[in-house]
Protein backbone atom coordinates (compact mmCIF):
# COMPACT_ATOMS: atom_id res chain seq x y z
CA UNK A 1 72.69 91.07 58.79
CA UNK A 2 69.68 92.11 61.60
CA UNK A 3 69.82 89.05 62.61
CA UNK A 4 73.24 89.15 63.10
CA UNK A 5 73.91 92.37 64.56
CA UNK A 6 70.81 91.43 67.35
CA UNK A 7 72.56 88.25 68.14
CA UNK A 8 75.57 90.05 68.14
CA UNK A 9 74.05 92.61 70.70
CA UNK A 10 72.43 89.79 73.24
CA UNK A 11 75.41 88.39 74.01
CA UNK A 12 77.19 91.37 74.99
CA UNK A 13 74.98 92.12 77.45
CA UNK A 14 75.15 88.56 78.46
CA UNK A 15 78.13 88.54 78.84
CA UNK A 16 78.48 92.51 80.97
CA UNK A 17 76.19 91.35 83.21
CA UNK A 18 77.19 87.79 84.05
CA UNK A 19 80.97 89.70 84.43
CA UNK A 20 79.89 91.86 86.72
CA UNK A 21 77.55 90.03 88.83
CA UNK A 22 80.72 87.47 89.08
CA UNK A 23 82.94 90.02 90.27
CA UNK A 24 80.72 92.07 92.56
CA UNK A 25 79.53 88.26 94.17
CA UNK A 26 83.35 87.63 94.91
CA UNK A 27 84.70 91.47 96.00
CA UNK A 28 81.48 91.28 97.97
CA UNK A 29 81.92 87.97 99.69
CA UNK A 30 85.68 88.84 100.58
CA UNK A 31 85.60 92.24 102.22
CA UNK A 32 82.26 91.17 104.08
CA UNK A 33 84.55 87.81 105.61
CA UNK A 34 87.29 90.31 106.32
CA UNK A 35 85.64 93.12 107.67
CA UNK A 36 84.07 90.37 110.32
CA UNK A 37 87.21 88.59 111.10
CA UNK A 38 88.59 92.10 111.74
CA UNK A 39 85.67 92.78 114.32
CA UNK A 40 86.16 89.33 115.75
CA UNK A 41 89.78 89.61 116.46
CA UNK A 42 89.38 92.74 118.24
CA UNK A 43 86.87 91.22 120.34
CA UNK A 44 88.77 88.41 121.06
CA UNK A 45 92.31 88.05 120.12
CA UNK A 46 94.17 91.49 120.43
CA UNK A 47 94.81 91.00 123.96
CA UNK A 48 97.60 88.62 123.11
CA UNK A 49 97.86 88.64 119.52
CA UNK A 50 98.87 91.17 117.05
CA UNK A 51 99.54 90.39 113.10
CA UNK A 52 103.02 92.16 112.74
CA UNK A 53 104.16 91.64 116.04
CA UNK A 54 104.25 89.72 118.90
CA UNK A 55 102.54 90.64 122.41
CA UNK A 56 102.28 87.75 124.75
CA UNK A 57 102.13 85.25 121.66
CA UNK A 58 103.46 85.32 118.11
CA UNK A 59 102.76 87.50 115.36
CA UNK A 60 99.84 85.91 113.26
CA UNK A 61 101.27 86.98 109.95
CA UNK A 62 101.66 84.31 107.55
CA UNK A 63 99.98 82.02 109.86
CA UNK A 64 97.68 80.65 106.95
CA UNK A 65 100.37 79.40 104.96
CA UNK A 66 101.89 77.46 107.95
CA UNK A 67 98.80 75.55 109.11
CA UNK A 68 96.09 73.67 107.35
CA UNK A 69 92.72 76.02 107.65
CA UNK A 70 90.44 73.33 109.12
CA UNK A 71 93.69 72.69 111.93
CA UNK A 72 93.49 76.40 112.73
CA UNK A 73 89.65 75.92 113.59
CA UNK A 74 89.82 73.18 115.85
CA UNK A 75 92.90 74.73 117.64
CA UNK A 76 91.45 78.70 117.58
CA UNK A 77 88.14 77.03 119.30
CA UNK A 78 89.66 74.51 121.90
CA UNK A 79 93.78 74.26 121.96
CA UNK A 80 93.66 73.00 125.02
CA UNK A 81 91.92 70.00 124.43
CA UNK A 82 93.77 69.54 120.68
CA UNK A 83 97.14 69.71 122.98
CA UNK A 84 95.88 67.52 124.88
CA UNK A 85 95.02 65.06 122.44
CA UNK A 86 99.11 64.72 121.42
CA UNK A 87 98.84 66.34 118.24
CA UNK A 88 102.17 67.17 117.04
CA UNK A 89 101.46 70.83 115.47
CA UNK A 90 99.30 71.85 118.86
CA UNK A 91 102.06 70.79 121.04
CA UNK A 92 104.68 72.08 118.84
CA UNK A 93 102.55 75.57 118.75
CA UNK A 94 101.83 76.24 122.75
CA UNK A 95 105.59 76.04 122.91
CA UNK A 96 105.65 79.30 121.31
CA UNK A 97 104.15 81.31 124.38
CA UNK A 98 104.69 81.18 127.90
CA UNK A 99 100.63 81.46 128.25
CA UNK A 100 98.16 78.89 127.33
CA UNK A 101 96.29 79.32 124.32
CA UNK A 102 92.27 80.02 125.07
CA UNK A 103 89.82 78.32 123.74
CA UNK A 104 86.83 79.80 121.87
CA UNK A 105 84.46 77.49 121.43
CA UNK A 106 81.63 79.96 121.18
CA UNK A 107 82.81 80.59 117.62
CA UNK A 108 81.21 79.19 114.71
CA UNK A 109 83.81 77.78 111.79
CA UNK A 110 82.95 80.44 109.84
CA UNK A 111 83.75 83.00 112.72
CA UNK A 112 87.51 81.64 112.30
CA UNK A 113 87.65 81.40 108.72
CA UNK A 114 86.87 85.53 108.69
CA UNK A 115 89.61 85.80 111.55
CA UNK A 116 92.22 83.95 109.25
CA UNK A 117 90.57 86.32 106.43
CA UNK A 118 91.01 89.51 108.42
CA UNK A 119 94.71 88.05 109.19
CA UNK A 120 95.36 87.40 105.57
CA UNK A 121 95.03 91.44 104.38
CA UNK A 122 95.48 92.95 107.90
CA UNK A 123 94.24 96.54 108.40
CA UNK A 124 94.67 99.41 105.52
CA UNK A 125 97.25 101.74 106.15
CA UNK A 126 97.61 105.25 104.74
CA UNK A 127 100.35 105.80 102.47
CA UNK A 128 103.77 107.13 104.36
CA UNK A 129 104.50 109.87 101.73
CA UNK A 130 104.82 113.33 102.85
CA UNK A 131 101.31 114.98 102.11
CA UNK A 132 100.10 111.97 102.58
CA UNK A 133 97.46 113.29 105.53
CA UNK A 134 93.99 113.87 102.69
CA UNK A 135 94.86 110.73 101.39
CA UNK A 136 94.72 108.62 104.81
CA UNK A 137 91.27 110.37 105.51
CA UNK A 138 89.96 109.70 102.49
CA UNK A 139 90.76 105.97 103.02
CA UNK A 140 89.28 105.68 106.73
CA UNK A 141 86.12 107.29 105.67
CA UNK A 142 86.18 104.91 102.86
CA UNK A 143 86.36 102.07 105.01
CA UNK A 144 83.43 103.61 107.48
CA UNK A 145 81.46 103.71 104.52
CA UNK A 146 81.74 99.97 104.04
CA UNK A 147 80.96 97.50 101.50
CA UNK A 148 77.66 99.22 100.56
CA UNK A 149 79.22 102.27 99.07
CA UNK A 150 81.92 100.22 97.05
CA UNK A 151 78.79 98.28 95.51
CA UNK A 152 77.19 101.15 94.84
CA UNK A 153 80.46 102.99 93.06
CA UNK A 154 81.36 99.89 91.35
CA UNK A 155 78.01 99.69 89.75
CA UNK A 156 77.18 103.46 88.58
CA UNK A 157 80.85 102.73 86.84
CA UNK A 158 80.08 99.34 85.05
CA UNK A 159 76.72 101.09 83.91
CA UNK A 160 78.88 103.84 82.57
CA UNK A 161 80.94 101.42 80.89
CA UNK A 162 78.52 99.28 79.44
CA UNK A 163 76.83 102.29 77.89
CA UNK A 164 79.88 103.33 76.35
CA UNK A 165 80.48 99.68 75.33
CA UNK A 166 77.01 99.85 73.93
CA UNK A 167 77.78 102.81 71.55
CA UNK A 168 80.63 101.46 70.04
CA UNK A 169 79.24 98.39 69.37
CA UNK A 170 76.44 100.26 68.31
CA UNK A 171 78.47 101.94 66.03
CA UNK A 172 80.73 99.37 64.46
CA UNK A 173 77.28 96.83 63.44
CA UNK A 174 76.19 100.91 62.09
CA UNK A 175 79.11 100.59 59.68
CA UNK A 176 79.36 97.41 59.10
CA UNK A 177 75.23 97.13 57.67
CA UNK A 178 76.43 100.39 55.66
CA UNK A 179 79.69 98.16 53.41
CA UNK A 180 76.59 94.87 53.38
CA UNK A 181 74.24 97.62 51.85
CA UNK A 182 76.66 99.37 49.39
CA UNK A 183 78.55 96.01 48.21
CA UNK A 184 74.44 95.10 47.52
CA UNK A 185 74.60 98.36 45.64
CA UNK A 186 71.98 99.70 47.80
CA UNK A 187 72.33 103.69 47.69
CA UNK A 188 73.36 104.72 51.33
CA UNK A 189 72.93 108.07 52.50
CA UNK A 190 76.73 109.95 53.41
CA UNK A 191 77.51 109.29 56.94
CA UNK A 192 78.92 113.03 56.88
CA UNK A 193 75.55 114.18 56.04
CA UNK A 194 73.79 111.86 58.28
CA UNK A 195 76.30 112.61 61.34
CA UNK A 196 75.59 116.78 61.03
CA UNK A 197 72.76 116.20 63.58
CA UNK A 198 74.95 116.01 66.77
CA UNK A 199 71.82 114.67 68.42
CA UNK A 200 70.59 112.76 66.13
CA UNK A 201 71.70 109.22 68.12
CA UNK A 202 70.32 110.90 71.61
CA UNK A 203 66.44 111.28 69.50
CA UNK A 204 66.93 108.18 68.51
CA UNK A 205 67.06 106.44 71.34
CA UNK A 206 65.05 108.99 73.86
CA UNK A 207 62.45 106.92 71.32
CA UNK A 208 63.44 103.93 72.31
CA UNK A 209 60.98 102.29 74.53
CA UNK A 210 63.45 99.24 75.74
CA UNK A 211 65.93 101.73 76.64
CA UNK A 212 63.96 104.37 78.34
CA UNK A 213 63.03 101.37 80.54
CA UNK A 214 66.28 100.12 80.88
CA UNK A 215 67.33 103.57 82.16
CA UNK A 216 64.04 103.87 84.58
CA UNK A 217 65.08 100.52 86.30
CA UNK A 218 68.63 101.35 86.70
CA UNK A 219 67.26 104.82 88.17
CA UNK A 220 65.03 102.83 90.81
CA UNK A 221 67.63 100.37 91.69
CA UNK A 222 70.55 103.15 92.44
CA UNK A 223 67.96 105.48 94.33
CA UNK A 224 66.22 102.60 96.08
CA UNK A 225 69.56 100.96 97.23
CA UNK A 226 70.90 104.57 98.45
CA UNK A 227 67.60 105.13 100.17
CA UNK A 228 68.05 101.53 101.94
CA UNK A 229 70.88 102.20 102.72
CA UNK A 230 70.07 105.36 104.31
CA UNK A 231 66.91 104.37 106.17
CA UNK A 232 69.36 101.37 107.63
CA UNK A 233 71.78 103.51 109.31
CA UNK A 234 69.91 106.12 110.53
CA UNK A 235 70.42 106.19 114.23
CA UNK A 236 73.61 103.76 113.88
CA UNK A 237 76.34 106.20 115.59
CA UNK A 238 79.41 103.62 114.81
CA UNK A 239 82.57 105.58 115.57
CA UNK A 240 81.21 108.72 117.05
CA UNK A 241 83.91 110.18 118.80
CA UNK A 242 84.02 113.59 120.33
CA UNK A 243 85.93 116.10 121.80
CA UNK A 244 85.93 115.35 125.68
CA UNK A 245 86.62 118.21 128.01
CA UNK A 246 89.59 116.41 129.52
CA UNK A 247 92.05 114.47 127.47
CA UNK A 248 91.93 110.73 128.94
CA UNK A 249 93.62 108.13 127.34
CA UNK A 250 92.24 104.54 127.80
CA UNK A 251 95.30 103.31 126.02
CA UNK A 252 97.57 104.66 129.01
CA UNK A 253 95.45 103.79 131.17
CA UNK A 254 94.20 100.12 131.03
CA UNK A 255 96.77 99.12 128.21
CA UNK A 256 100.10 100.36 129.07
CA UNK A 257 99.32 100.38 133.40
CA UNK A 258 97.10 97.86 133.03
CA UNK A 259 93.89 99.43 135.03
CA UNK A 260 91.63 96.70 135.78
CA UNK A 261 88.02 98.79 134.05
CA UNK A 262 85.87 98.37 137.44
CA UNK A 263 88.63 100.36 139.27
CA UNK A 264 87.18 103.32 137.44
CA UNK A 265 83.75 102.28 136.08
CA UNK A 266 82.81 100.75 139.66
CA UNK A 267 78.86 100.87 138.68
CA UNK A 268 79.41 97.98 135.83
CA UNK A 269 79.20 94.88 138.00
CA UNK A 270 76.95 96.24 140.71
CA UNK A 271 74.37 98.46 138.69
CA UNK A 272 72.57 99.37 134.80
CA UNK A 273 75.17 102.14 134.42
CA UNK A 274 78.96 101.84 134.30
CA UNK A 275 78.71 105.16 136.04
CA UNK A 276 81.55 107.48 135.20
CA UNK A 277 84.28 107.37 137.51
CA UNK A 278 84.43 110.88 140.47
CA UNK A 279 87.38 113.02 140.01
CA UNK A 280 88.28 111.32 143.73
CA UNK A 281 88.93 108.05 141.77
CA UNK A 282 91.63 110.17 139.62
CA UNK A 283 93.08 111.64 142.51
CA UNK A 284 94.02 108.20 143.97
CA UNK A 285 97.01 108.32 141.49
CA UNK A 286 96.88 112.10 140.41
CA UNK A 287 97.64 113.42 143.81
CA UNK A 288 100.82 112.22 143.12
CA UNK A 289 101.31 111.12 139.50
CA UNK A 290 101.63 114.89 137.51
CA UNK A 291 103.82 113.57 134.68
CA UNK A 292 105.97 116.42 135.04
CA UNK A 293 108.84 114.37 133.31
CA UNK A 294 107.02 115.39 129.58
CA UNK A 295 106.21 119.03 130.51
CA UNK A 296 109.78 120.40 131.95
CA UNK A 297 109.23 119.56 135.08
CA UNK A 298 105.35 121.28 135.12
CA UNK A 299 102.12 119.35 135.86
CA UNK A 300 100.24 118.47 132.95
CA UNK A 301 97.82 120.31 131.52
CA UNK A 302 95.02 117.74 131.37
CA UNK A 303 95.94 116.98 134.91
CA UNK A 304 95.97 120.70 135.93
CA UNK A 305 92.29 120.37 134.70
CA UNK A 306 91.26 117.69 137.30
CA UNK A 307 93.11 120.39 139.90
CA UNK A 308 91.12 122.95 138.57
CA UNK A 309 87.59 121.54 139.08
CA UNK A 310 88.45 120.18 142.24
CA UNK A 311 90.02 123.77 143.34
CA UNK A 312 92.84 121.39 144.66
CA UNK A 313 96.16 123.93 145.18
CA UNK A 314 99.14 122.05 144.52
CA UNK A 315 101.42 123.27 146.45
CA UNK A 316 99.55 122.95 149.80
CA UNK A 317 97.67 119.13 149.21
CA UNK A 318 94.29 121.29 150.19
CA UNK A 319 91.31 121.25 148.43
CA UNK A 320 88.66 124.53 148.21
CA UNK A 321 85.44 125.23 147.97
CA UNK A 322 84.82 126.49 144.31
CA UNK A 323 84.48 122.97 142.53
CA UNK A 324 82.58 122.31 139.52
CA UNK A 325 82.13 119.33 137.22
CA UNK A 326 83.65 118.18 134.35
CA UNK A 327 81.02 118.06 131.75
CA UNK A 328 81.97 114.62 129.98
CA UNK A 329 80.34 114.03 126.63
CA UNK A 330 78.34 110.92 126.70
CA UNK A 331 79.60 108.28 123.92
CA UNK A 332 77.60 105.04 123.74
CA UNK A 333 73.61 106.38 124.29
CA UNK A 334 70.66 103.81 123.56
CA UNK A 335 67.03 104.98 123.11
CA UNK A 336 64.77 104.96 125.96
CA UNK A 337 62.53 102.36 124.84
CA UNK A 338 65.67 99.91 125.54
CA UNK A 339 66.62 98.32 128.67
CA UNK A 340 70.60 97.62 129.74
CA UNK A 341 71.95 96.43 132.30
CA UNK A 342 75.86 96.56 132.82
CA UNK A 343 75.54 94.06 136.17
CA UNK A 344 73.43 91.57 134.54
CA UNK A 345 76.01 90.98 131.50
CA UNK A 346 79.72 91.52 133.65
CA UNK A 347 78.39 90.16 136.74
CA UNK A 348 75.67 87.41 135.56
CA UNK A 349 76.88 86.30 132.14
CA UNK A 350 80.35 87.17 132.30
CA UNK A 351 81.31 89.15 129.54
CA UNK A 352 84.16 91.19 129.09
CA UNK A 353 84.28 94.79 128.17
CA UNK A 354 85.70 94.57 125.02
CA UNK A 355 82.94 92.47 123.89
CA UNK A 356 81.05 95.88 123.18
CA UNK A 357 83.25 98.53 123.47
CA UNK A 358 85.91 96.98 121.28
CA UNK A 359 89.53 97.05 122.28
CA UNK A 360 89.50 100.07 124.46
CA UNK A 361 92.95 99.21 126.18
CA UNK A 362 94.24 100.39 122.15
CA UNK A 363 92.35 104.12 122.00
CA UNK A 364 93.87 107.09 122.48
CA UNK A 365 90.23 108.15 122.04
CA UNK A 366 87.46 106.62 123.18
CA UNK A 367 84.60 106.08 120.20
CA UNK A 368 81.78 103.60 119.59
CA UNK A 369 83.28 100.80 118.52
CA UNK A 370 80.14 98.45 118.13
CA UNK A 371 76.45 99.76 116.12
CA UNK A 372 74.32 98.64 119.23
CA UNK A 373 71.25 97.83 116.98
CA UNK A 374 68.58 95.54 118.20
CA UNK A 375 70.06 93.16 115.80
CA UNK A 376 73.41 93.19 116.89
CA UNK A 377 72.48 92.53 119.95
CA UNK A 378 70.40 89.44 118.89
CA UNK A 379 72.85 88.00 117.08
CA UNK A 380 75.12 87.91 119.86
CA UNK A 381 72.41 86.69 122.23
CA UNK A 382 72.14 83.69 119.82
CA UNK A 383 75.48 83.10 119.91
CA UNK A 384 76.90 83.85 123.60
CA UNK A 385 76.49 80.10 125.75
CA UNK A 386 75.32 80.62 129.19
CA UNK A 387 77.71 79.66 131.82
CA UNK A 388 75.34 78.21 134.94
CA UNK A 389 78.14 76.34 136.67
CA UNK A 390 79.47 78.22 140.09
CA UNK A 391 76.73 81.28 139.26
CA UNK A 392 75.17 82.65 142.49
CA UNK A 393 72.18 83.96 139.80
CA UNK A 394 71.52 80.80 138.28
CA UNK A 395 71.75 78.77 141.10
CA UNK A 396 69.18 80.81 143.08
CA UNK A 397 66.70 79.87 139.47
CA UNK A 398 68.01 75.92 139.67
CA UNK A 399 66.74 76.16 143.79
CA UNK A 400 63.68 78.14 142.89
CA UNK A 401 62.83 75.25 140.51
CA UNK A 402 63.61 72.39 142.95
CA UNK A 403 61.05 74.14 145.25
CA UNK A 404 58.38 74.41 142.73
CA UNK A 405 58.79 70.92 142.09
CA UNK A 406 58.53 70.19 145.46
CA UNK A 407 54.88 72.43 146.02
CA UNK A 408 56.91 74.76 147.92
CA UNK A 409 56.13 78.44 148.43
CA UNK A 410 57.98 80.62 146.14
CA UNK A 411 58.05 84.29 146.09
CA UNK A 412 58.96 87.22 143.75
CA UNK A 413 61.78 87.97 146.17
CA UNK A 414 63.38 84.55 145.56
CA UNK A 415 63.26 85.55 141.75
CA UNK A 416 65.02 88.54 142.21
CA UNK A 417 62.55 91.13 142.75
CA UNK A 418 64.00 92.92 145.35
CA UNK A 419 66.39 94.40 142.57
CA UNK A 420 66.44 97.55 142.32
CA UNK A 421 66.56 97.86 138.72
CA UNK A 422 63.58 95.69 138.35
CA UNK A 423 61.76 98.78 138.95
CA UNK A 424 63.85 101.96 138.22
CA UNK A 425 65.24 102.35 135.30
């Protein structure tokens, strides 16, 4: 009947384990793909694309169960060409918006598959009951948290279950040895008399060597994964967002009246910093813009802030001499021992805004969209394809080169080092 019961035990905890290393591997695998197709198609797709809606093309929901997945790489990372080609679903499918379909082909297959992912599920909305408000903050700090803090939930509970699991079984092999012994007529003490020590199971087993070790490990796994995880994020400021002094919304701003950025942040193709834009630049628009419509026919108060710290009277178009700044709260802040320059990646390679700052034409609020570790940036410099053709930069390298081929005399100006940021930084 030992044998039995021991047998019995093994493959229960076979069977735990294998159960939950199945499920975690899967639940893993699936919020990981969707959580970066949802960064991906903020990057790249919300400019024209929305799943529930359409902007300048169609609404993407459902789009997986209309097109083959391996179709929707090839035409997600070059339409044009798969148009081009006479392929009846391309050509049917650019007939659905005025505007030409981009082509990505910086993006791997798997990139795509996690878009169609992310498209699939969509983004978690709070529930629309009334009192509904602690529940939707629960779930966005839920999904800040991540994948990490669902693993490490989901496995204090399965631990909790399997011990429980573990006592009953425990408990039925306990009575089923006790009706083997007394059908053997083997005197068994009363389990009423053997159950008046409450404690009696928890000495029992705080003498079991297998299972203090079994709780050790679990102990060093939990508090080693939570310290990881930790250690890993400490410095990571993904979605700080505070309070600014002056209520600015980007989503006004560059998404409804379409601002082109540089008309504000003038410093990002010229210089390191984006520079933030003088209250001058508001006043271009604000001089006369007051939205008075929304405030019964008064100025608004953010605006009347911008008047305020310019001392600019409204009534008279005159501007006085007790000014003072607005003291904007820095957002996105690297350490010092890093080097960025906003000219070298908008200018030189290119890149959009959103590429970093995520889609800022959709915040009300500006926060920090992307975790601007030194990996993160490495794993886009792996992936981002430089662009030489028609590139003042790298055609002043390609002559450089010509001339060294040549024996010709080249010098550090030629190279660029009469930057300014070359030096001061």
């Amino acid at each position: 009947m030992r044998s039995i019961s021991l047998f019995f035990r093994n493959v229960a905890k076979s069977l735990i384990l294998v159960s939950f290393l199945s499920s975690a591997a899967v639940s893993s695998a699936s919020a990981q793909d969707a959580k970066a197709g949802a960064a991906i198609f903020k990057q790249k797709c919300t400019a024209c694309h929305a799943i529930d809606k359409a902007v300048v093309g169609p609404a993407l929901k459902g789009v997986d169960t209309k097109y083959d997945e391996a179709w929707l790489v090839k035409w997600v990372k070059n339409a044009p060409s798969l148009i081009a080609s006479g392929d009846a679903q391309a050509v049917k499918a650019a007939g659905f918006s005025p505007a030409m379909m981009s082509a990505f082909p910086e993006l791997s297959d798997d990139d795509v598959k996690n878009i169609i992912a992310y498209v699939k599920v969509g983004d978690v909305k709070p529930a629309a009951a009334a009192g509904a408000a602690g529940a939707a903050a629960e779930g966005a700090a839920a999904s800040e948290q991540g994948v990490s803090n669902f693993m490490l939930f989901g496995l204090l509970a399965v631990i909790i279950i399997a011990f429980i699991v573990i006592l009953v079984l425990n408990r039925v092999i306990s009575t089923l040895e006790r009706v083997m012994l007394q059908k053997k007529g083997i005197a068994v003490e009363d389990e009423e008399a053997e159950s008046a020590d409450r404690f009696a199971g928890l000495k029992k087993l705080s003498k079991n060597k297998k299972f203090i070790l079994f709780i050790v490990l679990l102990c060093i796994i939990f508090l080693g994964s939570a310290g990881w995880k930790g250690m890993w994020e400490t410095g990571v400021h993904t979605g700080y967002q505070p309070v600014q002094p002056i209520k600015f919304s980007h989503q006004l701003h560059a998404g409804v009246n379409k601002i082109d950025c540089q008309y504000c942040h003038s410093g990002a193709a010229t210089s390191k910093n984006a520079s933030i834009p003088s209250l001058n630049v508001c006043m271009n628009c604000h001089n006369y813009v007051t939205a008075s419509e929304k405030y019964d026919g008064k100025t608004s108060p953010e605006i009347m802030k911008i008047y305020s710290a310019l001392d600019y009277n409204e009534e008279t178009k005159q501007y006085g001499n007790n000014t003072k700044p607005v003291e904007w709260i820095r957002i996105h802040n690297l350490p010092d021992l890093a080097y960025f320059n906003h000219s070298q990646h908008v200018s030189v390679a290119g890149i959009e805004c959103q590429k970093c700052h995520g889609p800022i034409q959709t915040m009300e609020e500006v926060y920090q969209y992307s975790p601007l570790t030194m990996k993160w940036c490495i794993n886009c410099h792996k992936q981002t394809e430089v662009n030489h053709k028609d590139n003042p930069y790298y055609d002043k390298l390609i002559a450089a080169h010509d001339k060294l081929k040549k024996g010709e005399k080249v010098t550090a100006a030629v190279l660029g080092g009469l930057e300014c940021a070359k030096c001061h930084y």
